[in-house]
N, C-alpha and C. Protein backbone atom coordinates (compact mmCIF):
# COMPACT_ATOMS: atom_id res chain seq x y z
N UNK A 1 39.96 33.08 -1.87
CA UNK A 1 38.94 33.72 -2.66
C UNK A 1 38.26 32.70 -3.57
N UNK A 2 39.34 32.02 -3.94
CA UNK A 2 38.55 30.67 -5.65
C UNK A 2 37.85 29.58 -4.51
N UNK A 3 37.83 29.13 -3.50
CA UNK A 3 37.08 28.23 -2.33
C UNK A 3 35.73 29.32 -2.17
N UNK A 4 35.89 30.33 -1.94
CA UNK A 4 34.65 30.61 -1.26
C UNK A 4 33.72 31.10 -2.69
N UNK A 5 34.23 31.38 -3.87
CA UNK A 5 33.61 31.30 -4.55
C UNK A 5 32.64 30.30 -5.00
N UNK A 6 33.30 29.06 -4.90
CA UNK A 6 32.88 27.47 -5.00
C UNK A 6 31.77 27.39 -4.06
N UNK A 7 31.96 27.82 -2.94
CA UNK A 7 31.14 27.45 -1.38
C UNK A 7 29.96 28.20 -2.32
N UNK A 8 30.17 29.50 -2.84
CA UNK A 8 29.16 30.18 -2.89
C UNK A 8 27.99 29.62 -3.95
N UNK A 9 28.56 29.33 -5.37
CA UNK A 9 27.73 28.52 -6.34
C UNK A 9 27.36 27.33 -5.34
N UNK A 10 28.09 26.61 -5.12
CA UNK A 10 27.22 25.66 -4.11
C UNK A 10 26.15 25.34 -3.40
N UNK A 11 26.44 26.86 -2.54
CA UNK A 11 24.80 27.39 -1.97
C UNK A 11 24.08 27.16 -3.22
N UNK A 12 24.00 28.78 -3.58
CA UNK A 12 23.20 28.82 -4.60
C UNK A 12 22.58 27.55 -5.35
N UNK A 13 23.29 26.30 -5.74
CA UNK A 13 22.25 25.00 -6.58
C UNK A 13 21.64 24.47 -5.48
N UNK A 14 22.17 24.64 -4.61
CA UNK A 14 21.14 23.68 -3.52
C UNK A 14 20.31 24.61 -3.01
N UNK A 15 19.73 25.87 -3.18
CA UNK A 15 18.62 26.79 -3.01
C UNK A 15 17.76 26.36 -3.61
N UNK A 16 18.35 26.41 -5.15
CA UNK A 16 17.53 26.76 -6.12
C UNK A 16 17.00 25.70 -6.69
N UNK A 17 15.95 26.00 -6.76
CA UNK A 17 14.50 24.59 -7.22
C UNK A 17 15.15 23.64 -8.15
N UNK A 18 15.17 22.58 -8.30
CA UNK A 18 15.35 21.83 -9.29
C UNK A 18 14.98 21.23 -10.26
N UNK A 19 14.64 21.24 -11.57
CA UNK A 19 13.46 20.80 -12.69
C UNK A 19 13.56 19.12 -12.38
N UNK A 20 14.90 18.63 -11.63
CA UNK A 20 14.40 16.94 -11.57
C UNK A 20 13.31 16.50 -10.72
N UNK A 21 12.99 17.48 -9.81
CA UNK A 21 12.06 17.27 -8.91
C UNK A 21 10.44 17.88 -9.23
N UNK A 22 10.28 17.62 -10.68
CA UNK A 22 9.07 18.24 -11.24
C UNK A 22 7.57 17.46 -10.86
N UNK A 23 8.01 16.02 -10.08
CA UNK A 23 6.27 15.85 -9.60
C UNK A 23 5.85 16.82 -8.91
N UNK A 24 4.67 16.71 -8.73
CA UNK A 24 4.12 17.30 -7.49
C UNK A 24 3.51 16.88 -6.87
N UNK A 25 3.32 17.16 -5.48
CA UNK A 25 2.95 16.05 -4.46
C UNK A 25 1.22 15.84 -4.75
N UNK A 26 0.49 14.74 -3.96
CA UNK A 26 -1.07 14.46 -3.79
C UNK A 26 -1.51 14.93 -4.94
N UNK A 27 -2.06 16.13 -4.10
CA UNK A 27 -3.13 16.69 -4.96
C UNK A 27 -2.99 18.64 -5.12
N UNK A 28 -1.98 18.98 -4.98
CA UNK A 28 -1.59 20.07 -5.20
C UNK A 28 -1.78 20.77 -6.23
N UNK A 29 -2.37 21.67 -6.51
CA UNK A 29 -3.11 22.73 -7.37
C UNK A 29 -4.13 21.73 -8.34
N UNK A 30 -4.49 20.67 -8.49
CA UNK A 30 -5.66 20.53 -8.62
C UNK A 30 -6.80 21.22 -8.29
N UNK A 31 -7.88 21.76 -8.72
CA UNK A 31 -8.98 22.22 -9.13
C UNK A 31 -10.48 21.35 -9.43
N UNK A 32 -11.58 21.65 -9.03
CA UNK A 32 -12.66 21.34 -9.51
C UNK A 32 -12.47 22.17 -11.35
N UNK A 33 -12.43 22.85 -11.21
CA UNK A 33 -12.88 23.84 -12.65
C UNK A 33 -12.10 22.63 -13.67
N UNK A 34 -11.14 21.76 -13.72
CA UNK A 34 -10.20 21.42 -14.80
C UNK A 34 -10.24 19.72 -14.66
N UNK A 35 -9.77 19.06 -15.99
CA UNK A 35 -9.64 17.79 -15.73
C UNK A 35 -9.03 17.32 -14.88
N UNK A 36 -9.14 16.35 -13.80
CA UNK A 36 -8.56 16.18 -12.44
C UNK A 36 -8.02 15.18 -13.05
N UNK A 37 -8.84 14.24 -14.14
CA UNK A 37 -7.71 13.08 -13.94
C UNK A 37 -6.24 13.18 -14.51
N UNK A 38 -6.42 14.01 -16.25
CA UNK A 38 -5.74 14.41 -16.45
C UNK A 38 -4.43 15.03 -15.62
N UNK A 39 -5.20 15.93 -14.69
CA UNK A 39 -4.23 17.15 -13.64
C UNK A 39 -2.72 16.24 -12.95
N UNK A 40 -3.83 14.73 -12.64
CA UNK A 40 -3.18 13.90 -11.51
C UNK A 40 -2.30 13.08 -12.24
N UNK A 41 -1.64 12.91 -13.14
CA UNK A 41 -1.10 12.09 -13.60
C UNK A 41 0.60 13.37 -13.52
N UNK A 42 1.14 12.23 -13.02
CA UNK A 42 2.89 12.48 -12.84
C UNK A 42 2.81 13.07 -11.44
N UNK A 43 1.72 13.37 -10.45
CA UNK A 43 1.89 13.66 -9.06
C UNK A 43 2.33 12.61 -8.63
N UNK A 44 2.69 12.40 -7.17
CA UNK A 44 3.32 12.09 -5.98
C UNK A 44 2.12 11.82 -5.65
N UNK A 45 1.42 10.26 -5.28
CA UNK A 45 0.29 9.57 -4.60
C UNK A 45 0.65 10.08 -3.26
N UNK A 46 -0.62 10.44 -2.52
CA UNK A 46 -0.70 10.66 -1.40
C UNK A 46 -0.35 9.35 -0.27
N UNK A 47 0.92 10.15 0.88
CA UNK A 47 1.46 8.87 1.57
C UNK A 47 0.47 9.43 3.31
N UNK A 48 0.73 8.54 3.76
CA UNK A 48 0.59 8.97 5.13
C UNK A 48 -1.17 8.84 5.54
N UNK A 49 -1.17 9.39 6.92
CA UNK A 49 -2.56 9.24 7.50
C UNK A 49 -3.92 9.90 6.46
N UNK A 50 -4.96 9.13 5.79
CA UNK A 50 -5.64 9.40 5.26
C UNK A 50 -6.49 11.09 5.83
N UNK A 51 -7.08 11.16 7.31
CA UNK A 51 -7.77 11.90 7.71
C UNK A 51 -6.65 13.27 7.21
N UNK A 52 -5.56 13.24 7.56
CA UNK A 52 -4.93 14.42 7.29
C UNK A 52 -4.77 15.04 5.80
N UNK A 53 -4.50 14.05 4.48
CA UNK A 53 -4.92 14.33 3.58
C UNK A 53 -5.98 14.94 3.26
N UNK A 54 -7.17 14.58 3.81
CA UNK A 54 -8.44 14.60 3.44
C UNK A 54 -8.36 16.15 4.17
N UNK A 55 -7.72 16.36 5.10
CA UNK A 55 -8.08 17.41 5.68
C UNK A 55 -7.44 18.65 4.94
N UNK A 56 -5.88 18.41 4.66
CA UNK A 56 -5.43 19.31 3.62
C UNK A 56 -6.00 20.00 1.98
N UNK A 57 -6.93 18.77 1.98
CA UNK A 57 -7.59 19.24 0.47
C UNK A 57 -8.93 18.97 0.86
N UNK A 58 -9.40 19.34 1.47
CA UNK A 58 -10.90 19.77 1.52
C UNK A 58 -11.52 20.72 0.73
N UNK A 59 -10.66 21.71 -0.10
CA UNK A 59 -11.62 22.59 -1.10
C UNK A 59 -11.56 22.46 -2.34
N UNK A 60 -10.94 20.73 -2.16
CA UNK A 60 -11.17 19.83 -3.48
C UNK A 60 -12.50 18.60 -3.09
N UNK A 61 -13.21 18.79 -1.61
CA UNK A 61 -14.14 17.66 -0.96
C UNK A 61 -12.87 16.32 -1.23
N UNK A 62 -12.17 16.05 -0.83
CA UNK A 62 -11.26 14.92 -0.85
C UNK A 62 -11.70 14.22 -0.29
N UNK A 63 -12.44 12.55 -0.58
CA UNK A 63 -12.51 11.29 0.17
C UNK A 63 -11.93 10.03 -0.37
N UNK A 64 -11.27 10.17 0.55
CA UNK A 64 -10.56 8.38 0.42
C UNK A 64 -11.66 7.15 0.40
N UNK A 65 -11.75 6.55 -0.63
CA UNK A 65 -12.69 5.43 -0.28
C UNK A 65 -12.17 4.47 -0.54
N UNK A 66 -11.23 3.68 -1.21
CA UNK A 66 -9.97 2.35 -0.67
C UNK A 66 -8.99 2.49 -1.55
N UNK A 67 -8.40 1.60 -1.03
CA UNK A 67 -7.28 1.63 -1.33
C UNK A 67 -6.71 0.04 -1.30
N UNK A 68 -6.08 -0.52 -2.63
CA UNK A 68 -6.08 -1.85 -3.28
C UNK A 68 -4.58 -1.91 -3.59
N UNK A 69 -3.53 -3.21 -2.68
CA UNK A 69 -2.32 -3.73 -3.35
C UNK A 69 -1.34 -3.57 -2.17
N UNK A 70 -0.45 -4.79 -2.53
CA UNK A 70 0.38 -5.31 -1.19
C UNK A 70 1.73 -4.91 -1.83
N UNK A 71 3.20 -5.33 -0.65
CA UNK A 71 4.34 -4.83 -0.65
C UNK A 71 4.67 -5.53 -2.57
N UNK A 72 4.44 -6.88 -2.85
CA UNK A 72 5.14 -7.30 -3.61
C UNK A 72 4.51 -7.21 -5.11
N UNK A 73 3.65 -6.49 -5.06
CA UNK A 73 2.82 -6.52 -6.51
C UNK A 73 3.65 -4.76 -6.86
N UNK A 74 3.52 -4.14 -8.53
CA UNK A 74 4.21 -4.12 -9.20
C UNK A 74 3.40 -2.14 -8.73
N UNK A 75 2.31 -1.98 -8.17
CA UNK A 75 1.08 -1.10 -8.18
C UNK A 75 0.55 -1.16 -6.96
N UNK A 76 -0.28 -0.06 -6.87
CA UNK A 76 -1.08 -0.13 -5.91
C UNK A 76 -2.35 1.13 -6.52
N UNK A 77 -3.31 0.93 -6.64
CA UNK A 77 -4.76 1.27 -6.63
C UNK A 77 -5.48 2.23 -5.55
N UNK A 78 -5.46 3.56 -5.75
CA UNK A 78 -6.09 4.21 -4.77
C UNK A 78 -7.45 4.93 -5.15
N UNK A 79 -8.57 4.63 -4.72
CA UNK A 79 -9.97 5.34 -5.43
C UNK A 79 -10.13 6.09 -4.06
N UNK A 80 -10.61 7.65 -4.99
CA UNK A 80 -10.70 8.47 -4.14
C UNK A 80 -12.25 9.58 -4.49
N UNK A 81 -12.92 10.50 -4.31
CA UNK A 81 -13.76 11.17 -4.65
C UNK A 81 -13.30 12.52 -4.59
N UNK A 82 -13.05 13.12 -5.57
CA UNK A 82 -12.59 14.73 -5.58
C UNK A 82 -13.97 15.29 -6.38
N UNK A 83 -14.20 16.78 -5.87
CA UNK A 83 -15.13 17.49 -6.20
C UNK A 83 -16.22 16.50 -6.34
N UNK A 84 -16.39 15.57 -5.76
CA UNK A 84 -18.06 14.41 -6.01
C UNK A 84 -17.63 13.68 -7.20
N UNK A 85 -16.72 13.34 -7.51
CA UNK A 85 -16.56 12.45 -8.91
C UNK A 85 -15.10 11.61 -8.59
N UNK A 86 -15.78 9.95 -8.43
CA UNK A 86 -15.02 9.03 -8.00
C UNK A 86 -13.55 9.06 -9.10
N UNK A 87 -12.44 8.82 -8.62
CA UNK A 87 -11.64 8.41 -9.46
C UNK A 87 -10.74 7.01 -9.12
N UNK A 88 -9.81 6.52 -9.69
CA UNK A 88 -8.96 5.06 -9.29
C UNK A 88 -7.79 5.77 -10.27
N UNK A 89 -6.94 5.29 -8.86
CA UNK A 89 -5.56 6.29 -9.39
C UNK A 89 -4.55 4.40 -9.42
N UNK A 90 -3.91 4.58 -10.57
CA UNK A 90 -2.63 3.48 -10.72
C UNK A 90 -1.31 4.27 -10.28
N UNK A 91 -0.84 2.88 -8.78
CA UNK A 91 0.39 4.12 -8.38
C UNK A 91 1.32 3.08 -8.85
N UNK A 92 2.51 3.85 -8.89
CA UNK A 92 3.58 2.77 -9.45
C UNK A 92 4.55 2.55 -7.85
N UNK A 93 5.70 2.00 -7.61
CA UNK A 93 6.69 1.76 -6.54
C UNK A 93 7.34 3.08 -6.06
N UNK A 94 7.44 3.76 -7.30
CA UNK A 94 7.76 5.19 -7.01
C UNK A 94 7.26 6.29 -6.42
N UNK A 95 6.10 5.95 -5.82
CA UNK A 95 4.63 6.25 -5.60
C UNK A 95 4.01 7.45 -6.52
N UNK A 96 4.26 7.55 -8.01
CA UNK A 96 4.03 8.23 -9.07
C UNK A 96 2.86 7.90 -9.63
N UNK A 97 1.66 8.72 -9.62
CA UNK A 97 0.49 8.37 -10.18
C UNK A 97 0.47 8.34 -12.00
N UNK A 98 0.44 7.22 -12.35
CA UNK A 98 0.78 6.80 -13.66
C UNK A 98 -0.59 6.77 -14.73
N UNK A 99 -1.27 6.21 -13.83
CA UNK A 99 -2.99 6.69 -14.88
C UNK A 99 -4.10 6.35 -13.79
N UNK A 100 -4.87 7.18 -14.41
CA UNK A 100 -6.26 7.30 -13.75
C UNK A 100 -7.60 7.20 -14.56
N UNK A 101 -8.59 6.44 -13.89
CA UNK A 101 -9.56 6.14 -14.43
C UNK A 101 -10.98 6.99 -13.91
N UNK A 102 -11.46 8.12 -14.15
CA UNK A 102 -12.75 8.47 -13.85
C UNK A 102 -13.56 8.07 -14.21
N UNK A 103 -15.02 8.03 -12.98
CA UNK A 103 -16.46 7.38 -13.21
C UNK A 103 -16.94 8.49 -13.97
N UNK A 104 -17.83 7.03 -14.66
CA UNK A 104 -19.46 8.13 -15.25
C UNK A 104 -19.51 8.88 -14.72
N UNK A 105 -20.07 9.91 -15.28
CA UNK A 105 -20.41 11.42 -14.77
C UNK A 105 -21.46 11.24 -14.03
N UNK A 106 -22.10 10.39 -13.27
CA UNK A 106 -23.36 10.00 -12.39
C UNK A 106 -22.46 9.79 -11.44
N UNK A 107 -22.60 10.96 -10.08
CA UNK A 107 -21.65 11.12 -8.87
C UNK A 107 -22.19 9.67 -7.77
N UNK A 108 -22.94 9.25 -7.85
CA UNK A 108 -23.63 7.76 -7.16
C UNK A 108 -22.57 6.51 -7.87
N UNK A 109 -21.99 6.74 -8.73
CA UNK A 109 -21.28 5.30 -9.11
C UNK A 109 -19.82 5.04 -7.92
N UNK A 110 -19.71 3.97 -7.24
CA UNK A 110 -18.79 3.85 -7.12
C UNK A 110 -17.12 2.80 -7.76
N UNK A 111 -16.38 3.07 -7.08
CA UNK A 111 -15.79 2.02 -8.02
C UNK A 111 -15.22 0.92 -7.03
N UNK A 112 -15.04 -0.10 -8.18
CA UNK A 112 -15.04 -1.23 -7.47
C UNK A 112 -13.97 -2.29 -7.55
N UNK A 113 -13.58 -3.43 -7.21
CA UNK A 113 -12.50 -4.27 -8.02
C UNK A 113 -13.86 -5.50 -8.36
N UNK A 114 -13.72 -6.03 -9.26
CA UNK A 114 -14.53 -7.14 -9.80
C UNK A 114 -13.83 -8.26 -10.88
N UNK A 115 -14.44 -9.56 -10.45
CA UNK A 115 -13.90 -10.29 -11.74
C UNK A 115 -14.84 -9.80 -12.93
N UNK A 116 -15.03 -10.09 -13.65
CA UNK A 116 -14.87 -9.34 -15.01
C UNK A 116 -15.05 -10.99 -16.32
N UNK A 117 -16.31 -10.85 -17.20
CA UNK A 117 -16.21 -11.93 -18.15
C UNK A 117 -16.80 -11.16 -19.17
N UNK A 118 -15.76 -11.08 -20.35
CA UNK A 118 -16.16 -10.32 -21.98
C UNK A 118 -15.65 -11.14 -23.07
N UNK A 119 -16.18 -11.12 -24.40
CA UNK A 119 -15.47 -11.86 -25.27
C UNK A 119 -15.10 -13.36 -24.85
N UNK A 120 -15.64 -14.02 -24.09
CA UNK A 120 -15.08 -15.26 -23.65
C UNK A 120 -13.64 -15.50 -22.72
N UNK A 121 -13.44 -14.00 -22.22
CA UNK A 121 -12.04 -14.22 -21.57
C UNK A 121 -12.18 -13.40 -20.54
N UNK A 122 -11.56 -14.10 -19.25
CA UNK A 122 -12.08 -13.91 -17.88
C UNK A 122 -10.38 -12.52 -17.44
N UNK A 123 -11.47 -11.31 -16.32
CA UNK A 123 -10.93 -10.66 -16.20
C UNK A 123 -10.29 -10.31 -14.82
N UNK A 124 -9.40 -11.00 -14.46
CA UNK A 124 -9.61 -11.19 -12.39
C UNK A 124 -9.49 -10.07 -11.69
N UNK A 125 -8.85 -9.24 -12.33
CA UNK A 125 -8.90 -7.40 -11.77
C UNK A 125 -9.23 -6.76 -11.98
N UNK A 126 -10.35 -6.21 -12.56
CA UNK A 126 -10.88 -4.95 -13.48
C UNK A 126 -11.56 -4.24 -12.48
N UNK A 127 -11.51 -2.96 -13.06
CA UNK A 127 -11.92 -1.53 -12.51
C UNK A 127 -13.26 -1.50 -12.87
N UNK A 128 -14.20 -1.65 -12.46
CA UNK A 128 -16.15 -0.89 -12.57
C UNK A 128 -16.31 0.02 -11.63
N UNK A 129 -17.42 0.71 -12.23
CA UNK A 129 -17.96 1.83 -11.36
C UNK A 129 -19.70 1.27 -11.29
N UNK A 130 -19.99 1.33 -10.21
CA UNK A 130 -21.68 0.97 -10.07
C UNK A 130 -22.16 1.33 -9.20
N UNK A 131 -23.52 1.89 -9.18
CA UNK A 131 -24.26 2.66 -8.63
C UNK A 131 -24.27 2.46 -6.87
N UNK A 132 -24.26 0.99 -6.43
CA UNK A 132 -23.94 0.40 -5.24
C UNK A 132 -23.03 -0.70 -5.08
N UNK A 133 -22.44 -0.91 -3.72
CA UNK A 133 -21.39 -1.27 -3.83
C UNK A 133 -21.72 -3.20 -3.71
N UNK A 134 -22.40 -3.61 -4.41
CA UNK A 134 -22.75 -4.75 -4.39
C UNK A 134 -21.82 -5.74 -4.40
N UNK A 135 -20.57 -5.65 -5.20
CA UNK A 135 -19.80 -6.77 -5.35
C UNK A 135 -18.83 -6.60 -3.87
N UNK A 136 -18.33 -6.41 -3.32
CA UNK A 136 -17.47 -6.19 -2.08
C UNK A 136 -18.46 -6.46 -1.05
N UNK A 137 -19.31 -6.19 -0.70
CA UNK A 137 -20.31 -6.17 0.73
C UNK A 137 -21.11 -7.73 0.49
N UNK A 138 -21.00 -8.39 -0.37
CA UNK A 138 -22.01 -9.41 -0.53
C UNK A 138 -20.69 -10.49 -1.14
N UNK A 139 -21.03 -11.47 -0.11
CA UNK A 139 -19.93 -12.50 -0.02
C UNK A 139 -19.95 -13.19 -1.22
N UNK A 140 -21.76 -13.81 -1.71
CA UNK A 140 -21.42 -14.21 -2.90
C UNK A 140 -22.63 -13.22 -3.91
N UNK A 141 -21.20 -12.70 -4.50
CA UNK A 141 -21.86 -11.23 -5.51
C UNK A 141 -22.74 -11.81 -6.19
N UNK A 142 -23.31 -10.79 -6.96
CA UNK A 142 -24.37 -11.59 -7.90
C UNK A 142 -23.25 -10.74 -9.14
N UNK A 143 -24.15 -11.53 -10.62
CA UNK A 143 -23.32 -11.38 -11.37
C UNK A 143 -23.87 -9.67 -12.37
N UNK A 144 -23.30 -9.06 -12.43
CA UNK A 144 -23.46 -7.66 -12.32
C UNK A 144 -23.27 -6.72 -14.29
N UNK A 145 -24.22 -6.57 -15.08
CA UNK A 145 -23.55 -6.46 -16.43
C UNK A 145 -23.27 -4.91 -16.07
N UNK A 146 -22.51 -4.47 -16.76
CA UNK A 146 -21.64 -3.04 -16.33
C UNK A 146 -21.51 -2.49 -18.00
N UNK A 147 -21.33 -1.37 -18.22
CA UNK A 147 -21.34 -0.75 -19.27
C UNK A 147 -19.63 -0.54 -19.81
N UNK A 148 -18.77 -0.24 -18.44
CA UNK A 148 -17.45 -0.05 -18.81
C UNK A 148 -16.49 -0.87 -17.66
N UNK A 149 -15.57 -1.78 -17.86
CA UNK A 149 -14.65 -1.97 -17.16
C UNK A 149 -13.25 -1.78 -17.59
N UNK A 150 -12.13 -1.91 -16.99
CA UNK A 150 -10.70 -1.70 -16.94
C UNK A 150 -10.03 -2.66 -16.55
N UNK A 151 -8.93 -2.73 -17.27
CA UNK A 151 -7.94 -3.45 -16.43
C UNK A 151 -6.73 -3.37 -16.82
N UNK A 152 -5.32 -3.69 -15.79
CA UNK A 152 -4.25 -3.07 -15.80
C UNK A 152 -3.32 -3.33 -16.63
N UNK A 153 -2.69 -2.88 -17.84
CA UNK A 153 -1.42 -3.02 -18.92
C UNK A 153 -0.54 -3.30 -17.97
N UNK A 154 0.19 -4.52 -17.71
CA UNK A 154 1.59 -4.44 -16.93
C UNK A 154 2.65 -3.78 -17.24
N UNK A 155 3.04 -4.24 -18.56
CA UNK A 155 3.95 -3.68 -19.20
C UNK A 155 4.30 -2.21 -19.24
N UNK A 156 2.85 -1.62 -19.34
CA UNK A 156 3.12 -0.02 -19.87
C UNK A 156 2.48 0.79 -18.15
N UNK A 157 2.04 -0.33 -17.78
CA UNK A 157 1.22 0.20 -16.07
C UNK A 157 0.57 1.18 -16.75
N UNK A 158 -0.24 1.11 -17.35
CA UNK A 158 -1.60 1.98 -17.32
C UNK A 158 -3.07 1.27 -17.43
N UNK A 159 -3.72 1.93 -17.43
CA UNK A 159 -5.36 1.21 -17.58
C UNK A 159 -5.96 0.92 -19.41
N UNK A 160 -6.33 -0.44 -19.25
CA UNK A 160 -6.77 -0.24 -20.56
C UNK A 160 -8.39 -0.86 -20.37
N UNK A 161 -9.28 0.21 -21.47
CA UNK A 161 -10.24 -0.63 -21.61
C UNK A 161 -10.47 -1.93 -21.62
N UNK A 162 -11.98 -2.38 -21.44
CA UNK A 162 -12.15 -3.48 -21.47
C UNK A 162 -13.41 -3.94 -22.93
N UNK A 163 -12.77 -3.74 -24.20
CA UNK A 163 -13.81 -3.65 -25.23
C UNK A 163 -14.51 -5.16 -24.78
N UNK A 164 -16.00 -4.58 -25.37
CA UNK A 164 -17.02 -5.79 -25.52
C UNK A 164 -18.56 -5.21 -25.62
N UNK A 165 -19.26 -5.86 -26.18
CA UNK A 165 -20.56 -5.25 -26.32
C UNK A 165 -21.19 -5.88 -24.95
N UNK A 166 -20.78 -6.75 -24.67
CA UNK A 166 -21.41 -7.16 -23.29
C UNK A 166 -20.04 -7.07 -22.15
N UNK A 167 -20.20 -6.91 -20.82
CA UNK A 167 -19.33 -7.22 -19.45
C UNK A 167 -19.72 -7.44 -19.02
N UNK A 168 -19.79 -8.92 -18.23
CA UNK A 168 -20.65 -9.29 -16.45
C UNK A 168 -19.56 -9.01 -16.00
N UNK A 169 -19.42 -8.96 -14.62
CA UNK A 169 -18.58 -8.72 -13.60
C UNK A 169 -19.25 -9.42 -11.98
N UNK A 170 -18.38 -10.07 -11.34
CA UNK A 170 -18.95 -10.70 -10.25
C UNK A 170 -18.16 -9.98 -8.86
């Protein structure tokens, strides 16, 4: 009788949902109506074949537009377009979306990776958003002034501004 009682609680925790498992995957109950970037932070980055993602959240318009970072770096960078408004998601190893950066509210900006020069100190990874995708398609970019760039806190893995009254970016 005291065994199968055991067997029985047993079942029962392994039924029952677990609060350690509180991410949530992609893009799951995200919404147009609500802050997305906000929404996306502590989800589960989307793994696997892009088209199928895209296909599961289509009544969020889901487009993958790249995706930035190799096995041995600390992150990986995924910009995507939900409801028409670009975002750049920071994933960590865990594949835990840790912060996100949304474009200007002008649905034409895209985002980009760019070097980056403010304050006299050069920026080799920063996040811009610009109207066309000039720096990536043009071998030698031209040099590009931008209103807002980003770039990555190691320490804390999140995005931090890039203060300056001026930014070129190449």
């Amino acid at each position: 009788m005291h065994a199968a009682k055991i067997a029985l609680i047993l079942l029962a925790l392994t039924a029952a949902p677990c609060p350690c498992h509180s991410q949530t995957n992609s893009f799951d109950g995200v919404t147009c109506k609500e802050d997305i970037a906000k929404a996306l932070l502590g989800h589960y980055a989307p793994t696997g074949r892009v088209v199928v993602t895209e296909a599961r959240y289509k009544g969020i318009a889901l487009k993958n537009l790249w995706a930035y970072g190799e096995p041995p770096d600390p992150y990986r960078l995924q910009a995507w377009s939900i409801c028409g408004r670009g975002l750049v998601l920071l994933v960590d190893l865990k594949q835990i979306v840790r912060d996100v950066v949304a474009a200007p509210p002008s649905p034409e900006d895209l985002a980009n990776m760019a070097t980056c020069f403010a304050n006299g100190q050069k920026y080799p990874e920063a996040i811009v958003f610009l109207r066309e995708n000039l720096l990536s398609a043009n071998p030698n970019p031209p040099r590009v002034r931008v209103g807002h760039a980003w770039t990555i806190d190691m320490e804390k893995l999140t995005f931090t501004p890039i203060k300056a009254d001026s930014i070129v970016c190449e």
